[in-house]
N, C-alpha and C. Protein backbone atom coordinates (compact mmCIF):
# COMPACT_ATOMS: atom_id res chain seq x y z
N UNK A 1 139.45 119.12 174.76
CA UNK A 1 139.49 119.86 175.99
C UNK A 1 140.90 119.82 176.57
N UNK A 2 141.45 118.81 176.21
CA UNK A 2 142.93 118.78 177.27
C UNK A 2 144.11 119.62 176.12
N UNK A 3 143.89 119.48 174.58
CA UNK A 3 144.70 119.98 174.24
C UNK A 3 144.36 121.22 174.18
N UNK A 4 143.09 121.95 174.54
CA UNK A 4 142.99 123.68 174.93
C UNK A 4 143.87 123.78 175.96
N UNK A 5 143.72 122.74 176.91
CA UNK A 5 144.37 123.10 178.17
C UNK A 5 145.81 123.61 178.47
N UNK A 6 146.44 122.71 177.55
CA UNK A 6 148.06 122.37 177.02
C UNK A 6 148.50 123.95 176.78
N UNK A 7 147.53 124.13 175.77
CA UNK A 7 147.96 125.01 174.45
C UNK A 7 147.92 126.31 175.54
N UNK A 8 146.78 126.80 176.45
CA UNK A 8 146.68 127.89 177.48
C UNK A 8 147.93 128.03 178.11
N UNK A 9 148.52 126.96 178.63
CA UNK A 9 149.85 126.60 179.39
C UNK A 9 151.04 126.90 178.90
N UNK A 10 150.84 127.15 177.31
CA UNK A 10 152.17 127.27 176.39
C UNK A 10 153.10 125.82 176.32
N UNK A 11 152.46 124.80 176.30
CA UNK A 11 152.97 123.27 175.92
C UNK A 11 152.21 122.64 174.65
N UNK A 12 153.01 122.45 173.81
CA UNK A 12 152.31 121.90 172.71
C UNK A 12 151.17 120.47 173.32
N UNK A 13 149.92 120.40 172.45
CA UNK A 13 149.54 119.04 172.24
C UNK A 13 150.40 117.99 171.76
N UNK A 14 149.87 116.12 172.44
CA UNK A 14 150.72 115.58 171.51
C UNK A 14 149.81 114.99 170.09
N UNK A 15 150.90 114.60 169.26
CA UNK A 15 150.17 114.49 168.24
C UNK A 15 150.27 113.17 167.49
N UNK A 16 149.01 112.71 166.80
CA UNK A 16 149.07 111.14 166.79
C UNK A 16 149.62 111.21 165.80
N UNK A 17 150.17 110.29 165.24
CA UNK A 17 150.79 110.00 164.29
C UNK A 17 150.15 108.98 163.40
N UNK A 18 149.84 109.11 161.69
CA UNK A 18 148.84 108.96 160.99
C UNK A 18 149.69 107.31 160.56
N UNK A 19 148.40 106.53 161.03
CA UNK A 19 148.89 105.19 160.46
C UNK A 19 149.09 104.75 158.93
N UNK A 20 150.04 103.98 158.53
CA UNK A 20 150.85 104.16 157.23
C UNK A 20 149.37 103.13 156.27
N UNK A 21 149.28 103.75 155.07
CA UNK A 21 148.12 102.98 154.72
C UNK A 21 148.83 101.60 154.08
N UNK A 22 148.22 100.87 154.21
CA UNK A 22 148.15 99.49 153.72
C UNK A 22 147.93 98.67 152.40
N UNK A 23 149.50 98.70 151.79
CA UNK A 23 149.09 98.47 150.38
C UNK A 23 149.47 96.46 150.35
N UNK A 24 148.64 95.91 149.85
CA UNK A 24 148.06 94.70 149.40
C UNK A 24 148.44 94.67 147.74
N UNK A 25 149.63 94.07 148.08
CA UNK A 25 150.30 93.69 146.39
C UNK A 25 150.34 92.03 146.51
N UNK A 26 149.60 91.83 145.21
CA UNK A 26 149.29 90.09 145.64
C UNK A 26 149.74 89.86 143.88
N UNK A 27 149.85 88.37 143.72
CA UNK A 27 149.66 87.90 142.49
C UNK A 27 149.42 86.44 142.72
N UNK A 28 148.33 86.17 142.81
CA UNK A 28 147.79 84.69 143.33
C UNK A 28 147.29 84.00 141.89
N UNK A 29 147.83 83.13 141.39
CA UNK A 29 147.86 82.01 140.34
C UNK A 29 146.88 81.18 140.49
N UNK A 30 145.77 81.40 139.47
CA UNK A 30 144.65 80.53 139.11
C UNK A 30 144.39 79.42 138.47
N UNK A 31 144.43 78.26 139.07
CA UNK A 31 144.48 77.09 138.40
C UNK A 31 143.67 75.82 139.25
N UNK A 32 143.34 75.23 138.43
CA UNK A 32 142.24 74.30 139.56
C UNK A 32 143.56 73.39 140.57
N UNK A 33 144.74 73.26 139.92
CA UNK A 33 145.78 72.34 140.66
C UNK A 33 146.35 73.11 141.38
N UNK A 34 146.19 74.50 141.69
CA UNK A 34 146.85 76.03 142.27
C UNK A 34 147.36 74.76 144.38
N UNK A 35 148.07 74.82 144.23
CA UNK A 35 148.49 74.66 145.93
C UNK A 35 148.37 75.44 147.13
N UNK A 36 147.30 75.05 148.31
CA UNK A 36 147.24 75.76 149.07
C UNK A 36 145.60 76.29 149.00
N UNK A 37 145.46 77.27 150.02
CA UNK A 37 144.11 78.05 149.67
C UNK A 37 143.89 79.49 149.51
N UNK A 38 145.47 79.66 149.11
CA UNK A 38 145.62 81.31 149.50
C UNK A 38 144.35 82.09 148.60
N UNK A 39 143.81 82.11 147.36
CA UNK A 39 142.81 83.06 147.30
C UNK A 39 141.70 82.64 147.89
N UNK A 40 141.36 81.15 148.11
CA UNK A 40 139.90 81.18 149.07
C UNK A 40 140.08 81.84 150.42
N UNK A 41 141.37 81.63 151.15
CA UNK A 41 141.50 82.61 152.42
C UNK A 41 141.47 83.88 152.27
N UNK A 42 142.20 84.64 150.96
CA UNK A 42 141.81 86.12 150.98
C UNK A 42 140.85 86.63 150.74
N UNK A 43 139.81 85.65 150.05
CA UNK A 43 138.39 85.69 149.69
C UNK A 43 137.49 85.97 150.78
N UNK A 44 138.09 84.95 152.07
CA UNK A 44 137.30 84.77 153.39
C UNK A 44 137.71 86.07 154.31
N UNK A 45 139.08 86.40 153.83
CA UNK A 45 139.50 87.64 154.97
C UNK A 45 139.15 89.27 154.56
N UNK A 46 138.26 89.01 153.27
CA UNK A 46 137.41 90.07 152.17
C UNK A 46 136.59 90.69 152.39
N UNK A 47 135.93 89.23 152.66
CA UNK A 47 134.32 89.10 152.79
C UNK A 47 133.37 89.05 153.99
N UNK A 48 134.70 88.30 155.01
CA UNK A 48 133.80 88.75 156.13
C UNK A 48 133.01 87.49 156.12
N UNK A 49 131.56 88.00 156.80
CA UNK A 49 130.66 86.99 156.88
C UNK A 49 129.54 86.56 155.52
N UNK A 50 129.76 87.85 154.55
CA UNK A 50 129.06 88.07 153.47
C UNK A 50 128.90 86.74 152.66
N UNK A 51 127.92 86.23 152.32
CA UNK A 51 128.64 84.89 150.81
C UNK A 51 127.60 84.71 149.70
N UNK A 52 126.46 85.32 149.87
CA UNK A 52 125.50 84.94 148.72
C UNK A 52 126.15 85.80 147.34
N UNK A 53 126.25 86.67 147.13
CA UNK A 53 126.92 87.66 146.17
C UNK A 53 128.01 87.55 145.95
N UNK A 54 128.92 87.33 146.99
CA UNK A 54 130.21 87.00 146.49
C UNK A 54 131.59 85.99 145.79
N UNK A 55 132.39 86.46 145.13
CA UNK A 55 132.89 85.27 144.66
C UNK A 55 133.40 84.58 145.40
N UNK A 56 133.98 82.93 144.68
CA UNK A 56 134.07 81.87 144.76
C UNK A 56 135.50 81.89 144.34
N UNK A 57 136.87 80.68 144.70
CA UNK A 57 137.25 80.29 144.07
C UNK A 57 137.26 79.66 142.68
N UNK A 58 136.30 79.11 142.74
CA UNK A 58 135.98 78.45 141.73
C UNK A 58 135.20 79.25 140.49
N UNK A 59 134.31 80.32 140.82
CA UNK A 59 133.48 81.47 140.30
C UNK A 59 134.55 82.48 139.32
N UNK A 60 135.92 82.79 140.18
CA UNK A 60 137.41 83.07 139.43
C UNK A 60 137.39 82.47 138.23
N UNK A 61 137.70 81.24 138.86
CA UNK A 61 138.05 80.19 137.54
C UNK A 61 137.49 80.43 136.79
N UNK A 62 136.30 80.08 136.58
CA UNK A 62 134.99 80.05 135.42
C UNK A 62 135.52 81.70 134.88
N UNK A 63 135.43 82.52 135.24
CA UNK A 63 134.77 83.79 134.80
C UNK A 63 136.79 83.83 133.68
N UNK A 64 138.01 83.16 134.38
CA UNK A 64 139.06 83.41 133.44
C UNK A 64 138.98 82.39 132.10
N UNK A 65 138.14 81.49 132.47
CA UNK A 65 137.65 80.73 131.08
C UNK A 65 136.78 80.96 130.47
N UNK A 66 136.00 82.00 130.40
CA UNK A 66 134.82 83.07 129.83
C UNK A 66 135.91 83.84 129.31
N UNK A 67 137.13 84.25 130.13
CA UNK A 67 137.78 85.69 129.24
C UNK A 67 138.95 84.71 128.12
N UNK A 68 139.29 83.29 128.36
CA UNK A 68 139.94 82.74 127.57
C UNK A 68 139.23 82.42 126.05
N UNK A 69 138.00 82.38 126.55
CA UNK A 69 137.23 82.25 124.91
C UNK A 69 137.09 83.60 124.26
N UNK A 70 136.84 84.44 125.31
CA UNK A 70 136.52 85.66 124.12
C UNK A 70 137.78 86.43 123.29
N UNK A 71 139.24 85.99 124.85
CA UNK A 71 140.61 85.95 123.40
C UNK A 71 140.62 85.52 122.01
N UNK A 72 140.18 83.86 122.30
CA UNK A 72 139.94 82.95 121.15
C UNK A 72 139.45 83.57 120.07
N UNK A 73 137.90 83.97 120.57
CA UNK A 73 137.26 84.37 119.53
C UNK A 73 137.36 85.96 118.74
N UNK A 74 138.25 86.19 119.61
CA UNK A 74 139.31 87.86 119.19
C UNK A 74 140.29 87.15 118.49
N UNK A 75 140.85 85.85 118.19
CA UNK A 75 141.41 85.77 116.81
C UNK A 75 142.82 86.03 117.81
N UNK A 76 143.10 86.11 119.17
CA UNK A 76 144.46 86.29 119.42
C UNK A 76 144.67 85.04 119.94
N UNK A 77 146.36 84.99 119.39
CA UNK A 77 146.80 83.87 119.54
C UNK A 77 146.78 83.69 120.94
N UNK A 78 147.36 82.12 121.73
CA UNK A 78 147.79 82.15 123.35
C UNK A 78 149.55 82.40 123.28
N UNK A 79 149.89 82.83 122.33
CA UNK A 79 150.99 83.35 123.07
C UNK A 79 151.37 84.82 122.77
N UNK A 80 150.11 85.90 122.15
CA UNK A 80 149.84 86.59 122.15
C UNK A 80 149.14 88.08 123.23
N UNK A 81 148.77 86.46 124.32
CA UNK A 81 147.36 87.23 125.07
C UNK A 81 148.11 87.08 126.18
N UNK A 82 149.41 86.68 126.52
CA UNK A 82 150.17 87.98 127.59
C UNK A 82 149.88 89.40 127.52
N UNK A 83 149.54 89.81 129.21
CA UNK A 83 149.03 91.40 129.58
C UNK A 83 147.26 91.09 129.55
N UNK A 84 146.58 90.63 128.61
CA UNK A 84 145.58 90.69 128.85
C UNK A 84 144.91 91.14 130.24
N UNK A 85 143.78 91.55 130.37
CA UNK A 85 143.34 91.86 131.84
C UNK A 85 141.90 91.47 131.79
N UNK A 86 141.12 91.08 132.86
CA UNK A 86 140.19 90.92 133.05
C UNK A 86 139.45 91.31 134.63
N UNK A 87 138.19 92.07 134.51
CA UNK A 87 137.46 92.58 135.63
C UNK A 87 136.28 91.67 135.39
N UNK A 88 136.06 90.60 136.84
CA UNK A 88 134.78 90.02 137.11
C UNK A 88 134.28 90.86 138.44
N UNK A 89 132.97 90.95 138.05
CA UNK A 89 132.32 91.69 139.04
C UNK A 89 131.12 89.78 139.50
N UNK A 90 131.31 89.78 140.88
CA UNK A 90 130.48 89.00 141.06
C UNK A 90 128.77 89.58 141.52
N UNK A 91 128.14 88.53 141.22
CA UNK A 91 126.53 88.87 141.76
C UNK A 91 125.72 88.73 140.48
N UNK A 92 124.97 88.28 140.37
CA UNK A 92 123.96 88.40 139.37
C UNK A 92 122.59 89.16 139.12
N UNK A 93 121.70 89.22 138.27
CA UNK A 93 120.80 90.35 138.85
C UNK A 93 119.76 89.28 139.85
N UNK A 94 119.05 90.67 140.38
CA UNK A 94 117.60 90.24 141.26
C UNK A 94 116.68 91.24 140.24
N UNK A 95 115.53 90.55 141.56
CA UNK A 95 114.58 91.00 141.10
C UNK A 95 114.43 92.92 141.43
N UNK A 96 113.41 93.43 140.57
CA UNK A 96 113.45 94.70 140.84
C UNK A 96 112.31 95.35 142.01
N UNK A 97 112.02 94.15 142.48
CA UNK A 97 111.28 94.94 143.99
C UNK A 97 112.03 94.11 144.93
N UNK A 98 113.50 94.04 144.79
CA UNK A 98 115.08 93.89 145.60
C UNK A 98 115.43 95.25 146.05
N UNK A 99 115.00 95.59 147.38
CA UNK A 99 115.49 97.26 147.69
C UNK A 99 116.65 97.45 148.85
N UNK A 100 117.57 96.23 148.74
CA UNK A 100 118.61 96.72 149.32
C UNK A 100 119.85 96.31 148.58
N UNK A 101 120.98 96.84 148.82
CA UNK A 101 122.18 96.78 147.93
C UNK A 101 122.87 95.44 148.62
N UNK A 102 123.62 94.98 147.74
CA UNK A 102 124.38 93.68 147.89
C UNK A 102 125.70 93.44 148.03
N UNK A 103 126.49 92.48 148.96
CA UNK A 103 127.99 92.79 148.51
C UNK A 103 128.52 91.68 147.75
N UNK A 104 129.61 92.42 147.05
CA UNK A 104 129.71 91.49 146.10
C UNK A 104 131.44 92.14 145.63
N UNK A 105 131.92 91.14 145.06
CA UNK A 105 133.49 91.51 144.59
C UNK A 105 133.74 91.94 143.12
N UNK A 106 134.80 92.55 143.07
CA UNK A 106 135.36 93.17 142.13
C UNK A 106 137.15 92.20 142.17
N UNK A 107 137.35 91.39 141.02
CA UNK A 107 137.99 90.64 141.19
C UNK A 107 139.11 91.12 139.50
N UNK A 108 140.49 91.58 139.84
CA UNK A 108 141.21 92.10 138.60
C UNK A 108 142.21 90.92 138.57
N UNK A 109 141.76 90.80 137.44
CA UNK A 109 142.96 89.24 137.01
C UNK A 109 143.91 89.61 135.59
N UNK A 110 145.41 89.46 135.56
CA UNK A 110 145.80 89.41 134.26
C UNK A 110 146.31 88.23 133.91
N UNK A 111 146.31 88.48 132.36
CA UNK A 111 146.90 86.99 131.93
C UNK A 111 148.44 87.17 132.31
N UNK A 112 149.33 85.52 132.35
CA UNK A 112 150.66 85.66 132.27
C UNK A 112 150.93 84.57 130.55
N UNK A 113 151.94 84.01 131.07
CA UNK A 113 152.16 83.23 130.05
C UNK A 113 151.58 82.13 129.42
N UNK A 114 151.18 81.42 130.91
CA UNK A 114 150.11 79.93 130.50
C UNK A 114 148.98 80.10 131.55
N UNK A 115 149.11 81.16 132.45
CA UNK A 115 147.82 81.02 133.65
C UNK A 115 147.40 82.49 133.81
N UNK A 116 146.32 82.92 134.51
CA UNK A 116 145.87 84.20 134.49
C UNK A 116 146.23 84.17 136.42
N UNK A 117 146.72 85.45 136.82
CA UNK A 117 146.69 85.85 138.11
C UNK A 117 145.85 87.06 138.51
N UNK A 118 145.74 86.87 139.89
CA UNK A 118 144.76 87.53 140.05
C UNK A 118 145.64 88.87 140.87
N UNK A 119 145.10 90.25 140.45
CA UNK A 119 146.02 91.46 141.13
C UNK A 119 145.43 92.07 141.74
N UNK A 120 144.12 91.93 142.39
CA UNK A 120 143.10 92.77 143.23
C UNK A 120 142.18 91.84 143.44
N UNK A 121 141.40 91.77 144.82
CA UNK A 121 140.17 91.61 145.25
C UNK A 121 139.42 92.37 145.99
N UNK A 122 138.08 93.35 145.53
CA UNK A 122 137.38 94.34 146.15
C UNK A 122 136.38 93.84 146.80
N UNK A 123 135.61 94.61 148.17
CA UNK A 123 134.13 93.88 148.41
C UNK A 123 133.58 95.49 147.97
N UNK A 124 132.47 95.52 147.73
CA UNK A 124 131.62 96.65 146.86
C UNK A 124 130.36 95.90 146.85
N UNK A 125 129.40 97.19 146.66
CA UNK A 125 128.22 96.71 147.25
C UNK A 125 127.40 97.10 145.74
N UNK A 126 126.96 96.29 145.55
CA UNK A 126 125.64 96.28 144.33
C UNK A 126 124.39 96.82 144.23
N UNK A 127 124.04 97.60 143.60
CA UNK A 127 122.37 98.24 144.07
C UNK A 127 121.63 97.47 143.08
N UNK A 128 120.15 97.26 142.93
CA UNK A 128 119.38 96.52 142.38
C UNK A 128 119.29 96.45 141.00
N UNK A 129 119.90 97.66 140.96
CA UNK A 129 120.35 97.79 139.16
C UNK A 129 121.41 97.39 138.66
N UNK A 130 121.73 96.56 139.48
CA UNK A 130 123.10 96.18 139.01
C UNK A 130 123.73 95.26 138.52
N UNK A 131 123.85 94.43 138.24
CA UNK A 131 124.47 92.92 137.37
C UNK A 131 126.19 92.93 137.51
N UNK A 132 126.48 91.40 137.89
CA UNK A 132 127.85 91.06 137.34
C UNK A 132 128.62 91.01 136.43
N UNK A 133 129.50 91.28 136.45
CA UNK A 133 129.72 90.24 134.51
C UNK A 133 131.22 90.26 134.45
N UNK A 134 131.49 89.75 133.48
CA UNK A 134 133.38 89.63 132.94
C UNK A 134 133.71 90.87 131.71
N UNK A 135 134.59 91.74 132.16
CA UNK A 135 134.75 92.58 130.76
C UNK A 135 136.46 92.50 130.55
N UNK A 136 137.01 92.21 129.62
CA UNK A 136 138.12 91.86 128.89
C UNK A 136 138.89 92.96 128.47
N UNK A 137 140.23 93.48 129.19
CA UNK A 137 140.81 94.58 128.78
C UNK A 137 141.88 93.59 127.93
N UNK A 138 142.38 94.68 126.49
CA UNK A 138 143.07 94.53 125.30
C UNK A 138 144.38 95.54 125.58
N UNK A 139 145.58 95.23 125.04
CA UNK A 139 146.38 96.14 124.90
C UNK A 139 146.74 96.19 123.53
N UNK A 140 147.83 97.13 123.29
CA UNK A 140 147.60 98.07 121.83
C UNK A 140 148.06 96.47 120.68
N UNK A 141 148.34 95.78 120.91
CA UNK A 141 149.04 94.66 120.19
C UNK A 141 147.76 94.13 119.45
N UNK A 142 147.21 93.51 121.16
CA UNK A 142 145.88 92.62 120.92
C UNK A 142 144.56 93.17 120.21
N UNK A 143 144.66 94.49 120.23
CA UNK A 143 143.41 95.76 119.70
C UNK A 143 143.67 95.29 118.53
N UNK A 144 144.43 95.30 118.04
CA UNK A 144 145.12 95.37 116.39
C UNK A 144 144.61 94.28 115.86
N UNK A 145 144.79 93.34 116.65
CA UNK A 145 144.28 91.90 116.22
C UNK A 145 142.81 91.83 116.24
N UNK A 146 142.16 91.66 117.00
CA UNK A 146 141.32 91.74 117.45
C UNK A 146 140.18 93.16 116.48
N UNK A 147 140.79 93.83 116.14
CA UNK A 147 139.81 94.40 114.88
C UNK A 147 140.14 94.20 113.36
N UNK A 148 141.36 93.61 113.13
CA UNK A 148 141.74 92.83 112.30
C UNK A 148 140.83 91.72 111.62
N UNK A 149 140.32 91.34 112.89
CA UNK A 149 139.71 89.60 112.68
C UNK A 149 138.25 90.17 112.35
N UNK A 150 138.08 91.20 113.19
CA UNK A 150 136.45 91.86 112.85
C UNK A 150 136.31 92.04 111.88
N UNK A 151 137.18 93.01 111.07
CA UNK A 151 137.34 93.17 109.57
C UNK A 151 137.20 92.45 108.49
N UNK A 152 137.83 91.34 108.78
CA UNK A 152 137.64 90.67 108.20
C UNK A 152 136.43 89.55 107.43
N UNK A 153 135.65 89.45 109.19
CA UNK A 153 134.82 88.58 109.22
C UNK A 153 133.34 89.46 108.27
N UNK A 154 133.64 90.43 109.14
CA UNK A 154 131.89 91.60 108.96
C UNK A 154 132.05 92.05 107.77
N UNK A 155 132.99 92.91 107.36
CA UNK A 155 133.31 94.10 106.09
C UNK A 155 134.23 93.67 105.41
N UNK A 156 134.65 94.28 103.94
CA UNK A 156 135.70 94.75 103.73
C UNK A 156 135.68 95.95 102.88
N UNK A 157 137.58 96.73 103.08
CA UNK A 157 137.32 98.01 102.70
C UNK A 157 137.46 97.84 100.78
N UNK A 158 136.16 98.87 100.54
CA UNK A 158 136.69 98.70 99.12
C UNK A 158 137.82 100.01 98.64
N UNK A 159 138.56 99.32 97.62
CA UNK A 159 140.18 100.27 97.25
C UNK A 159 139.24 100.34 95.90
């Protein structure tokens, strides 16, 4: 109503000016001896009041020593599995007469040299169909390896 008013008058409206979005570049180092509480505080400043579904410090941990074995058992070396990446989704399933959605994190960790860091923490909400889990991103090095070892184990090609 007031900027019709303006505009009748021949005076421009004023105009808000669009707040700058907010980019969150982190690399927080996972280690049980890690100093400080910086990812349990960003965990807490995430989450809010939320906590049954969501991760843990410690829930991190576990889920980068779930993605350290399945390197292992990909046959890549540890000084190979620099870049590696890993997505834990926290929450586990419920039951299916569970009819409301859940919150729960989306947690992106890559490997470095001797420790995995973490480069994102999401809150996201879970519907009843939904499950957590750890899935293990490869880059073109580690692919190589890693179906190498398959090859080996399952098949081989006959010449």
């Amino acid at each position: 109503m007031l900027e019709s008013r303006l505009i009748e008058r021949g005076m421009n409206p004023p105009t808000k000016k669009p707040k700058p979005k907010q980019k969150y570049t982190m690399k927080i180092k996972i280690a049980l001896n890690t100093k400080g509480r910086e990812l349990s505080d960003y965990l807490d400043k995430v989450n809010g009041k939320a906590k049954s579904a969501t991760a843990s410090a410690m829930d991190i941990l576990n889920a980068t020593e779930v993605a350290e074995k399945q390197l292992a058992a990909f046959g890549i070396a540890k000084s190979s599995r620099i870049g590696a990446a890993m997505v834990y989704t926290s929450g586990g399933s419920v039951a299916r007469a569970y009819k409301y959605t859940r919150i729960a994190n989306r947690i992106t960790a890559v490997r470095g040299g001797s420790f995995w860091y973490v480069t994102s923490i999401q809150r996201i909400e879970l519907f009843p169909n939904q499950d957590g889990g750890i899935k293990v991103g490869l880059n073109a090095d580690q692919e190589k390896t890693a179906l190498s070892q398959v090859r080996s184990k399952f098949y081989s090609i006959a010449k």
